[in-house]
Protein backbone atom coordinates (compact mmCIF):
# COMPACT_ATOMS: atom_id res chain seq x y z
CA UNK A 1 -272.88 9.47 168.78
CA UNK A 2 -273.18 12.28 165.59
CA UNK A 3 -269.64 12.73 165.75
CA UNK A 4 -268.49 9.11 164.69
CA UNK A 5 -267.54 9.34 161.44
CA UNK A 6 -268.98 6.81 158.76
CA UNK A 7 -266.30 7.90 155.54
CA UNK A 8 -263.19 7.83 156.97
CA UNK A 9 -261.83 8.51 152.83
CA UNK A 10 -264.26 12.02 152.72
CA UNK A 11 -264.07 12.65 156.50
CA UNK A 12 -267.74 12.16 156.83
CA UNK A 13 -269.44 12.54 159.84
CA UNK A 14 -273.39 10.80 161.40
CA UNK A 15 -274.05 13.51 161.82
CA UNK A 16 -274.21 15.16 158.82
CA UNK A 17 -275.86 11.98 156.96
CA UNK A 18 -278.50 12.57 158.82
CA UNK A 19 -278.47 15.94 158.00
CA UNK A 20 -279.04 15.19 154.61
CA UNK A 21 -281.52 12.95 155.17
CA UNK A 22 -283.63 15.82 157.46
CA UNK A 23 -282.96 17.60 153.74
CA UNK A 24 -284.84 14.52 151.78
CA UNK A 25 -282.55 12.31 151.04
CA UNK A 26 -283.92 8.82 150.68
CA UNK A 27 -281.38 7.42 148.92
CA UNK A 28 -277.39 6.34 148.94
CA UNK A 29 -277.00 8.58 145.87
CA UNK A 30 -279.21 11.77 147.19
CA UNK A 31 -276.38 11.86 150.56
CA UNK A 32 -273.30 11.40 148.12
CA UNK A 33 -274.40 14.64 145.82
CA UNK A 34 -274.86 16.34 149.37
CA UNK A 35 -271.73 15.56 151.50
CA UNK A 36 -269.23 13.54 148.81
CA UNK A 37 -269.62 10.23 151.41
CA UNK A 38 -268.35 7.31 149.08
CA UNK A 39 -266.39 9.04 146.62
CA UNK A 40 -263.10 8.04 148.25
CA UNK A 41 -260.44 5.76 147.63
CA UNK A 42 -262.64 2.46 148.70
CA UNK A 43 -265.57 3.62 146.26
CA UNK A 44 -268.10 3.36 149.27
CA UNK A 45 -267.10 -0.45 149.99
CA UNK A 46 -266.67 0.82 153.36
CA UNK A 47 -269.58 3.26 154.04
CA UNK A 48 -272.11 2.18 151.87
CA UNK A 49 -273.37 -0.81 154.03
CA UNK A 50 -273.35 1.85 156.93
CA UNK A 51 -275.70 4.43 155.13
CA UNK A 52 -277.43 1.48 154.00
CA UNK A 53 -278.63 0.72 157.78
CA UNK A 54 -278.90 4.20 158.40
CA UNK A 55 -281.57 4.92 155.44
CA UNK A 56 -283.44 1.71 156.69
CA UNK A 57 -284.32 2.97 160.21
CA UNK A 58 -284.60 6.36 159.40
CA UNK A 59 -286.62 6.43 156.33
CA UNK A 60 -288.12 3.11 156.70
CA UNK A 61 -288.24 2.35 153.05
CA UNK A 62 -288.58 -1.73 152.51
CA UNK A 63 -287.07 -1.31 148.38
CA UNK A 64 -283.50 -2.46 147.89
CA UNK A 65 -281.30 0.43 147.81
CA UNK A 66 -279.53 0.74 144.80
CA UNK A 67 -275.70 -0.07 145.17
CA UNK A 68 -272.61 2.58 144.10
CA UNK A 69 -270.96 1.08 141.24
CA UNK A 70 -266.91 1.80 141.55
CA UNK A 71 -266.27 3.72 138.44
CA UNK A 72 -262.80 4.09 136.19
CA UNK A 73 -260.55 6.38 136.21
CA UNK A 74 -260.89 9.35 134.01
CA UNK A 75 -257.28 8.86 132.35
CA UNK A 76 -255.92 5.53 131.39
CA UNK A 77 -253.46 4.75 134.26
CA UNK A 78 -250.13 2.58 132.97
CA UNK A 79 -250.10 -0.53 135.07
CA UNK A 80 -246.51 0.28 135.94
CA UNK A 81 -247.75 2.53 138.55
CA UNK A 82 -250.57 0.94 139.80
């Protein structure tokens, strides 16, 4: 089961999320400064819901869980080649 991987954009793997929650992490933030999980191409849309669920039964913490906002890119990108 620790080997199915939750970011498929960082290659992240159960496994080490709950590493980094062994290491304190309570939150979505504190396991993206530790493994890079939702810094991808989809921004987290993908794993964040995951991690989410994962926090919930491991840390048992009934607060919402503050979402990943998508942020823009650090150069203005022409809309030709987007």
């Amino acid at each position: 089961m620790e080997k199915t991987c939750i970011c498929r954009c960082e290659g992240v793997f159960l496994e080490e999320i709950l590493q980094a929650i062994d290491e304190g992490a309570t939150s979505f933030q504190g396991i993206k400064k530790r493994n890079r999980i939702g810094m991808g191409h989809c921004q987290g849309r993908t794993c964040q819901p995951i991690v989410r669920d994962i926090l919930r039964k491991k840390v048992g913490a009934n607060s919402l869980f503050e979402l990943q906002k998508a942020q823009a890119p650090v150069r203005p990108v022409p809309l030709g080649k987007l």
